[in-house]
N, C-alpha and C. Protein backbone atom coordinates (compact mmCIF):
# COMPACT_ATOMS: atom_id res chain seq x y z
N UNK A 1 -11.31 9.30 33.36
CA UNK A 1 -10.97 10.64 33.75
C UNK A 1 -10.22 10.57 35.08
N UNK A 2 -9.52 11.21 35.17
CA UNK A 2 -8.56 11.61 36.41
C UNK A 2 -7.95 12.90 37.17
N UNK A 3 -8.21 12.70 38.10
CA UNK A 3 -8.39 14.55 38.91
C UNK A 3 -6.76 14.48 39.06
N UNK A 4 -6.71 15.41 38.21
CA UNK A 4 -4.98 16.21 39.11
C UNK A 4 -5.20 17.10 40.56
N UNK A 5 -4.95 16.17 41.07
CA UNK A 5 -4.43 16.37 42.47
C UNK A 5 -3.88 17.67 42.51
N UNK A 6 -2.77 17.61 42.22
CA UNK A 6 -1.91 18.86 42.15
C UNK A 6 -2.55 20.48 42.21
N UNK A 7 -3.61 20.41 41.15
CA UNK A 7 -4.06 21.76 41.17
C UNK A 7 -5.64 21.72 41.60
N UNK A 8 -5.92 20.71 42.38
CA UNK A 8 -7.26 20.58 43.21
C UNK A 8 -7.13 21.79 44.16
N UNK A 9 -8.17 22.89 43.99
CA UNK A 9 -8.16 23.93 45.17
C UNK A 9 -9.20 24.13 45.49
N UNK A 10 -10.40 23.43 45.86
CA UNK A 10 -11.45 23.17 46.58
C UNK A 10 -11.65 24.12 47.76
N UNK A 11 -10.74 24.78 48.18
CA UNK A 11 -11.15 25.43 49.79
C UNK A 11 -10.79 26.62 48.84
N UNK A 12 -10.24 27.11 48.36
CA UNK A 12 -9.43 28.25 47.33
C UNK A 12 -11.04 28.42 45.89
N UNK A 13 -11.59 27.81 45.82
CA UNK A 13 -12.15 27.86 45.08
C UNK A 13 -13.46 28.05 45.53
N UNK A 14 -14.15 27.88 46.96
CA UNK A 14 -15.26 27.65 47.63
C UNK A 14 -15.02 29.23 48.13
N UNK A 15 -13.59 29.83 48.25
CA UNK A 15 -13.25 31.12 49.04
C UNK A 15 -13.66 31.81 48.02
N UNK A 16 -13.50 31.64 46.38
CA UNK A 16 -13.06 32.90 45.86
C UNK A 16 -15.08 33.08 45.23
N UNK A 17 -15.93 31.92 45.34
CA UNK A 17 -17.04 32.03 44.75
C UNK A 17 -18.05 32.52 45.72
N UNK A 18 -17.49 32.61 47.18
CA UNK A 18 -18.13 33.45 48.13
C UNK A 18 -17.80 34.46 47.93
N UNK A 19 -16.92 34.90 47.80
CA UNK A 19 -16.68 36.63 47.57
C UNK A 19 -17.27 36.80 46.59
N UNK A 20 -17.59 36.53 45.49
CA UNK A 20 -18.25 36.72 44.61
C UNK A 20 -20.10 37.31 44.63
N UNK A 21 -19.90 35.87 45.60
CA UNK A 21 -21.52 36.20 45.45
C UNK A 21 -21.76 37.02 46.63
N UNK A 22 -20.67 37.32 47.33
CA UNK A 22 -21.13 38.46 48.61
C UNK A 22 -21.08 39.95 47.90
N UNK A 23 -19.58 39.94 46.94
CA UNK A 23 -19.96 41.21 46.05
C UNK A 23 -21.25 41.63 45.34
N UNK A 24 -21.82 40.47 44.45
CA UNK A 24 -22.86 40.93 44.13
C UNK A 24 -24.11 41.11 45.10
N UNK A 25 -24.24 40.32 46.43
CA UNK A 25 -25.06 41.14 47.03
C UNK A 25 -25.00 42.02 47.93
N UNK A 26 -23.68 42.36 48.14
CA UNK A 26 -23.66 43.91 48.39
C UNK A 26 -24.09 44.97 47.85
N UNK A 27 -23.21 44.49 46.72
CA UNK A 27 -23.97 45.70 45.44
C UNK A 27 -25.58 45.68 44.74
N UNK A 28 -26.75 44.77 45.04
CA UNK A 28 -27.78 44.78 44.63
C UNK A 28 -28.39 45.16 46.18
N UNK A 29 -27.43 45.22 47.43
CA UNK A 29 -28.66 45.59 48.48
C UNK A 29 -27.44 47.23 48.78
N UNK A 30 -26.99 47.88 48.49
CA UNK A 30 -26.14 48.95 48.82
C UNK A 30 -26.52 50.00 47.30
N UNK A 31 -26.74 49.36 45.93
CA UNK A 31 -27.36 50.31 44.97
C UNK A 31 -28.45 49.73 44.30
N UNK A 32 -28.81 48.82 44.47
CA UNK A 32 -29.82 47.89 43.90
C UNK A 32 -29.61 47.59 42.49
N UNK A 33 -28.18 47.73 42.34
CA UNK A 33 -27.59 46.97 40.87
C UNK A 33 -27.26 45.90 40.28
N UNK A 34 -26.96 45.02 39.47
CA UNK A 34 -27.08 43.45 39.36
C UNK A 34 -25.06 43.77 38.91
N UNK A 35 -24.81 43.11 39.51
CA UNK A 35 -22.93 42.81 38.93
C UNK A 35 -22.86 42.35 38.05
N UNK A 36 -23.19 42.53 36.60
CA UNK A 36 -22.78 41.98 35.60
C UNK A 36 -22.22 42.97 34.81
N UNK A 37 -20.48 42.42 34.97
CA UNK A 37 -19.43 42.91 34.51
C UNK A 37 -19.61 44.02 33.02
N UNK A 38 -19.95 43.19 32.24
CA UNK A 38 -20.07 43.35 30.52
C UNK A 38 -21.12 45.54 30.94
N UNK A 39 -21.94 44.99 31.64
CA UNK A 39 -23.10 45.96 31.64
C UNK A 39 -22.47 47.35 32.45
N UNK A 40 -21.58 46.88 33.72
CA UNK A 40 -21.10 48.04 33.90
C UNK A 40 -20.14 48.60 33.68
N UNK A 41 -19.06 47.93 33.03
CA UNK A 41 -18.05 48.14 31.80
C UNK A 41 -18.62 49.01 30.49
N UNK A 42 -19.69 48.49 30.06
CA UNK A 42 -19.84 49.34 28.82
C UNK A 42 -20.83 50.38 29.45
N UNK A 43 -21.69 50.35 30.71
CA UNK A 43 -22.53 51.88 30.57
C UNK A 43 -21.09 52.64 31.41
N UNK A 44 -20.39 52.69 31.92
CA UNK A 44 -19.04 52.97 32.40
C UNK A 44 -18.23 53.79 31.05
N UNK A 45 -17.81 53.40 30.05
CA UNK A 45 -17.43 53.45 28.85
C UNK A 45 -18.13 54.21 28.12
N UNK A 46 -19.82 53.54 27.87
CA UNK A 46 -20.62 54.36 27.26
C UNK A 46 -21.21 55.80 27.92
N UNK A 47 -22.45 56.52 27.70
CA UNK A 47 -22.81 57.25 28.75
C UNK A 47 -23.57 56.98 29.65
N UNK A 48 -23.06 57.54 30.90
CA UNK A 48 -23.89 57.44 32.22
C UNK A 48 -23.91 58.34 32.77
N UNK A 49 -24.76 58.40 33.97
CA UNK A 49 -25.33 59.62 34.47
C UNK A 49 -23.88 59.90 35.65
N UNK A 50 -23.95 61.39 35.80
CA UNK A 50 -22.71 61.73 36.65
C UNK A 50 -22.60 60.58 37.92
N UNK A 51 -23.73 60.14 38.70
CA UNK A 51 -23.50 59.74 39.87
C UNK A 51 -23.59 58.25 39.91
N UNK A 52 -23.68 57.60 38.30
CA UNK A 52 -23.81 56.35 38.11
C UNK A 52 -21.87 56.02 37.85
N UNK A 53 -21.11 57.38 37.33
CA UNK A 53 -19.51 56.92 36.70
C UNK A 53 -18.56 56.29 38.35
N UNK A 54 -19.08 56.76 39.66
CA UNK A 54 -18.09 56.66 40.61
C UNK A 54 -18.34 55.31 40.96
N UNK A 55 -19.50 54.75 41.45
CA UNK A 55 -19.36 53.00 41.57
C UNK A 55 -19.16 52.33 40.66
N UNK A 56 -19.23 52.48 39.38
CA UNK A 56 -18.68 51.47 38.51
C UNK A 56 -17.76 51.61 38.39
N UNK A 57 -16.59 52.66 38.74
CA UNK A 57 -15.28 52.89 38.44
C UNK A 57 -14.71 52.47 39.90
N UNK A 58 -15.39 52.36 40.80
CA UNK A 58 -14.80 51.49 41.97
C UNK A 58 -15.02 50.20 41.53
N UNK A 59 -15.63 49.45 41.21
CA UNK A 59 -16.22 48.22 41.25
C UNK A 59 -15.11 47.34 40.08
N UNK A 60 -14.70 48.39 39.01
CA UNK A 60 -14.15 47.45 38.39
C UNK A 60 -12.36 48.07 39.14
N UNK A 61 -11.94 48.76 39.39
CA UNK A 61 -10.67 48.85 40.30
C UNK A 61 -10.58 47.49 41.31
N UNK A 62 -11.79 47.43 41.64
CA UNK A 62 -11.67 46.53 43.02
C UNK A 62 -11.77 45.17 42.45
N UNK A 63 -11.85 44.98 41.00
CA UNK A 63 -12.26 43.56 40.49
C UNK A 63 -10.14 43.50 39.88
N UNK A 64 -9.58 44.26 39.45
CA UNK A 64 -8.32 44.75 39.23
C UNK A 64 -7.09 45.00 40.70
N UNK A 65 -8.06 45.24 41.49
CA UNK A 65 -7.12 44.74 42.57
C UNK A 65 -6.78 43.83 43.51
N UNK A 66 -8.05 42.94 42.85
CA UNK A 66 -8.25 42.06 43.72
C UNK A 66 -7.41 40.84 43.41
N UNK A 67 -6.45 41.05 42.26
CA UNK A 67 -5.10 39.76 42.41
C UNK A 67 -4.41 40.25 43.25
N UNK A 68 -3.90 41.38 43.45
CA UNK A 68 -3.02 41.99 44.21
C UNK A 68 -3.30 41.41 45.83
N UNK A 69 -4.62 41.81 45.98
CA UNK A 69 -4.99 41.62 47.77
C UNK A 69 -4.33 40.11 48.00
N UNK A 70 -5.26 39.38 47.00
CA UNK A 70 -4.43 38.01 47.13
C UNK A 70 -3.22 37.74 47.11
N UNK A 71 -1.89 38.31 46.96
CA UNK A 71 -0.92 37.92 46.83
C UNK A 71 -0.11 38.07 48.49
N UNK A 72 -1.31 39.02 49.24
CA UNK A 72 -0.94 39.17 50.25
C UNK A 72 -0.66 37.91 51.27
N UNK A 73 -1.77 36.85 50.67
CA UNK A 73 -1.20 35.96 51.83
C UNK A 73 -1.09 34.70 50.80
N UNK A 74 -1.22 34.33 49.56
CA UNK A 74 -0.92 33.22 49.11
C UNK A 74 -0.42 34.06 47.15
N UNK A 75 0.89 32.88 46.72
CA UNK A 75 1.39 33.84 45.51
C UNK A 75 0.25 33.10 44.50
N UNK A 76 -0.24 33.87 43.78
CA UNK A 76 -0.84 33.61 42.04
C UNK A 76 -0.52 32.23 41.20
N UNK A 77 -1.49 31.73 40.74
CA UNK A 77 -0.52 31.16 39.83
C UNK A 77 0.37 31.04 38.53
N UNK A 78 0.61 30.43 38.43
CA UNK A 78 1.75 30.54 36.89
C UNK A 78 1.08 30.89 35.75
N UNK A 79 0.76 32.03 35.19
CA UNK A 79 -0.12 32.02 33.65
C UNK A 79 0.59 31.99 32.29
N UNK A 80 0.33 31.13 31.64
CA UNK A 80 1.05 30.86 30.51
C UNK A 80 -0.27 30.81 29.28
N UNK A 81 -0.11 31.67 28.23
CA UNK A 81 -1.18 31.64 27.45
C UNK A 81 -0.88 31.42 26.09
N UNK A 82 -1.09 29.89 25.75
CA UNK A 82 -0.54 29.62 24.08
C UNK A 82 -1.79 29.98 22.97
N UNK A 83 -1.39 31.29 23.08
CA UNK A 83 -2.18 31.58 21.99
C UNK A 83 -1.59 33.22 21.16
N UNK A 84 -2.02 33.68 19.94
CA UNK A 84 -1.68 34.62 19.60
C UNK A 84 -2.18 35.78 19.93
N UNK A 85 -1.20 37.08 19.40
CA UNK A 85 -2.06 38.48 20.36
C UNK A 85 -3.33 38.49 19.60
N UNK A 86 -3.55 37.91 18.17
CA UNK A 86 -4.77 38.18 17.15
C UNK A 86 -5.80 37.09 17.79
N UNK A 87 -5.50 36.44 18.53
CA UNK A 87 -6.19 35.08 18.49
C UNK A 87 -7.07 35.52 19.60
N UNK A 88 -6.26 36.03 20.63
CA UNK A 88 -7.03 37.27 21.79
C UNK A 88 -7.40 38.49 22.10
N UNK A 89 -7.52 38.93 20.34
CA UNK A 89 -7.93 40.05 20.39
C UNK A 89 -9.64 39.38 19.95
N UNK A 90 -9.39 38.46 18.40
CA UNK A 90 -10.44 37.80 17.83
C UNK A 90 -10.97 37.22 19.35
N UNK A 91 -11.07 36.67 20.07
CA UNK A 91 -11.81 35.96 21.19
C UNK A 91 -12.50 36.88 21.97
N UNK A 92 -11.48 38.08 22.37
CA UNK A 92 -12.31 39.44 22.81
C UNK A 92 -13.64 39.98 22.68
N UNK A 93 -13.15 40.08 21.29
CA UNK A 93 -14.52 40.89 20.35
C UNK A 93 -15.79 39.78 20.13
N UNK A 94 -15.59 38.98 20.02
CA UNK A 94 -16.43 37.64 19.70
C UNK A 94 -17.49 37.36 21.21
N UNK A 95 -16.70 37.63 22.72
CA UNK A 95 -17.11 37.40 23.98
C UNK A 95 -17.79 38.61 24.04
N UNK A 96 -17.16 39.97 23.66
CA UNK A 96 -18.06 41.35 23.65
C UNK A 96 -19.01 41.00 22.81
N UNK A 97 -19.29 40.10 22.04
CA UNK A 97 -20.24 40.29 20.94
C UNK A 97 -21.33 39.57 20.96
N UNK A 98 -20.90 38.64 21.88
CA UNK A 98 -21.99 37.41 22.44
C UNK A 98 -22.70 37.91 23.58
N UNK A 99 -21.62 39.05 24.62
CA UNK A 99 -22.59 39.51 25.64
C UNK A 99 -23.58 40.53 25.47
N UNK A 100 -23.46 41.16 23.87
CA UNK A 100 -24.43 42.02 23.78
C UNK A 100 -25.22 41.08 23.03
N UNK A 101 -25.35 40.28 22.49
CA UNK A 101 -26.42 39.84 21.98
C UNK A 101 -27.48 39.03 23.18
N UNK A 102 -26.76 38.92 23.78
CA UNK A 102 -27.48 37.78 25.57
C UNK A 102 -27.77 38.91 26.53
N UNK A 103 -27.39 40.16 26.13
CA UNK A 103 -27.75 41.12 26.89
C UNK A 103 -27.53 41.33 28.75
N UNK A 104 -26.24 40.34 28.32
CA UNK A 104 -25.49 40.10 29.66
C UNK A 104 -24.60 38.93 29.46
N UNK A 105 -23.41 39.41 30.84
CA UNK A 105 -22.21 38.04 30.39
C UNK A 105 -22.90 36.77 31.40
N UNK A 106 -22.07 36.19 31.84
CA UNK A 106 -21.92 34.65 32.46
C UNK A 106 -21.91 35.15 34.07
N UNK A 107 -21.41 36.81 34.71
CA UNK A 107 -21.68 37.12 35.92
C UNK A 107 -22.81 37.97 36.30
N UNK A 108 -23.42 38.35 35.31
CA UNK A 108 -24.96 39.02 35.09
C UNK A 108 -25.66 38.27 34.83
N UNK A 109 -26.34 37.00 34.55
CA UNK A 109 -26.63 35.87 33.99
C UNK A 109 -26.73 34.70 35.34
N UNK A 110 -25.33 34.23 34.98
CA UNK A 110 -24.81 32.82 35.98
C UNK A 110 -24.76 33.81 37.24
N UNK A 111 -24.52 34.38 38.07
CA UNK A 111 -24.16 34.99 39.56
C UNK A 111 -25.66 35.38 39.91
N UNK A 112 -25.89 36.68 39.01
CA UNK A 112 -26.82 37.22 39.49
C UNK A 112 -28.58 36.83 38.85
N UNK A 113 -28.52 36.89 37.84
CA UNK A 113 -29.86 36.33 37.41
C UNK A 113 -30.04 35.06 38.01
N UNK A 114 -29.32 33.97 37.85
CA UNK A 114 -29.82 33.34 38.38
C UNK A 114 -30.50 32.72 39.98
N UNK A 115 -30.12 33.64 40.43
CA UNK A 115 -29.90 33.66 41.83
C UNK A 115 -31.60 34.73 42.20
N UNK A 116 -31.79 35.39 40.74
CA UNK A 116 -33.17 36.14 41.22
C UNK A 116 -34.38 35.15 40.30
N UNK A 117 -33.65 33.91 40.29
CA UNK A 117 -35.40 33.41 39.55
C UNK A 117 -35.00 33.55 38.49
N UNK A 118 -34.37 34.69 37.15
CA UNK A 118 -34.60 34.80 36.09
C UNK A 118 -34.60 33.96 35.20
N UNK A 119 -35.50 33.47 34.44
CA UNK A 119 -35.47 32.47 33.26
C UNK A 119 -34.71 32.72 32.33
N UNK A 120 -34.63 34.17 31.63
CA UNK A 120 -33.95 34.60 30.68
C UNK A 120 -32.28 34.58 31.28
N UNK A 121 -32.15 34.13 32.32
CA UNK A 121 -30.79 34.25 32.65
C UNK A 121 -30.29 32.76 32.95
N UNK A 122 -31.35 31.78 33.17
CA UNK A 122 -31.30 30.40 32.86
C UNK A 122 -30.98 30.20 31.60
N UNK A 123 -31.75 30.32 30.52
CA UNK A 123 -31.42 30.21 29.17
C UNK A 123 -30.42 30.51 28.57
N UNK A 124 -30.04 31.76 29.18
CA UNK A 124 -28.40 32.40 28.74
C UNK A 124 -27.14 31.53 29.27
N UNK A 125 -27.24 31.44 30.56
CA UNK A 125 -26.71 30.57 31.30
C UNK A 125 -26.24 28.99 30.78
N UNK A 126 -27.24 28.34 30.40
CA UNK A 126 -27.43 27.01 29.63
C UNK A 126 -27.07 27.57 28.00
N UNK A 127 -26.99 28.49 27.68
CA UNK A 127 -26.52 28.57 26.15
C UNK A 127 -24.66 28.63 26.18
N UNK A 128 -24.68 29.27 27.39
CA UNK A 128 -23.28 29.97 27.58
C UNK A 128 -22.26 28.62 27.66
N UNK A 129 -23.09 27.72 28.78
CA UNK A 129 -22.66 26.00 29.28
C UNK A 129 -22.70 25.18 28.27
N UNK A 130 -23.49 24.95 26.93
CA UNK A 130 -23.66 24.20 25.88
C UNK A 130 -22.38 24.77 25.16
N UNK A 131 -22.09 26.06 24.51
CA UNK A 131 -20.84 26.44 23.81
C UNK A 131 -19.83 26.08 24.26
N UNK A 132 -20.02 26.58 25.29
CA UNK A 132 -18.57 25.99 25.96
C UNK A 132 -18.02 24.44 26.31
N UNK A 133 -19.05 23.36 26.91
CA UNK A 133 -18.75 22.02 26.00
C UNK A 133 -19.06 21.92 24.85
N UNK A 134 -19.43 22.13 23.80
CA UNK A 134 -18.81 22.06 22.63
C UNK A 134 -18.00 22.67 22.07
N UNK A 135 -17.10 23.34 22.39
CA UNK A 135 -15.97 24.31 22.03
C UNK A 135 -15.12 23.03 22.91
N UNK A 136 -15.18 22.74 23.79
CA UNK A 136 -14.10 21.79 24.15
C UNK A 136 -14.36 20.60 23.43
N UNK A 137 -15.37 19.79 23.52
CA UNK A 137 -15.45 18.55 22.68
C UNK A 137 -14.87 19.01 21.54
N UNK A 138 -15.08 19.94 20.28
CA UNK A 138 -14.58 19.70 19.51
C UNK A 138 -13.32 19.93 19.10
N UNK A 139 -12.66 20.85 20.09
CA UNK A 139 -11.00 21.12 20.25
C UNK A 139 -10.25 19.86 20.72
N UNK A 140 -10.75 18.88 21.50
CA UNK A 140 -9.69 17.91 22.23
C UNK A 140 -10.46 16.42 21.38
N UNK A 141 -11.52 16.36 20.32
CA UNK A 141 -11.43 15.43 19.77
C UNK A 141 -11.93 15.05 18.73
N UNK A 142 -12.35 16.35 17.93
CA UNK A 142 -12.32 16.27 16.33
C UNK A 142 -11.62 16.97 15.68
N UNK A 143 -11.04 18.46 16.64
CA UNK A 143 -9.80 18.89 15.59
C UNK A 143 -8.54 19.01 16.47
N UNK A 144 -8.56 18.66 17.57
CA UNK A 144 -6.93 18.47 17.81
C UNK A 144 -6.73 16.89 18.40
């Protein structure tokens, strides 16, 4: 195995997983809510109570503007996505479909559960990490 140098961003990457986890504990000590995306996307979407629609409708703006802030002092990188519009619509629905069955995504789960002890968010966590090496093992060396 061999590290590409090139796109090593270690200080860029240590920056962007602190903000992360400072967002979510802002938001669990400012509303006592857990940041997991999937959950306030769909009660956002679904119904919520009048005074529950204004922070989740900040929270995901600010998750949407937050390429922008960045461009302020360093540019984005290049995104190139070989895949079809069906192929990402099918992957969509499949990731919506896995986070309701786990009853949370990989930032409700991996960020925040785990960070409170939760077992059930260990388990999710480690289910989420097993698919995903095997979704690569078997893409880079039994079917491609």
């Amino acid at each position: 195995m061999t590290l590409d140098w090139l796109h090593f961003t270690p200080w860029r990457s240590l920056a962007g997983g602190a903000l992360i986890g400072l967002a979510a504990a802002l938001l669990v000590l400012a509303n006592g809510r857990i940041a997991g995306i999937s959950g306030i996307l769909g009660t956002l979407v679904g119904r919520s109570a009048p005074g529950e629609r204004a922070w989740r409708l900040a929270f995901l703006i600010g998750l949407l503007a937050a390429p922008m802030a960045w461009q302020i002092g360093a540019a984005l990188p290049a995104a190139h996505i070989a895949a079809s519009p069906a192929l990402l619509i099918a992957a969509g629905l499949l990731v919506g479909l896995g986070t309701r069955y786990a009853s949370g995504c990989t930032s409700g789960h991996g960020v925040c559960g785990l960070s409170r002890g939760s077992v059930r968010s260990l388990a999710a966590t480690l289910a989420f990490m097993a698919a995903g090496f095997a979704t690569v093992f078997l893409l880079r060396h039994l079917i491609g």
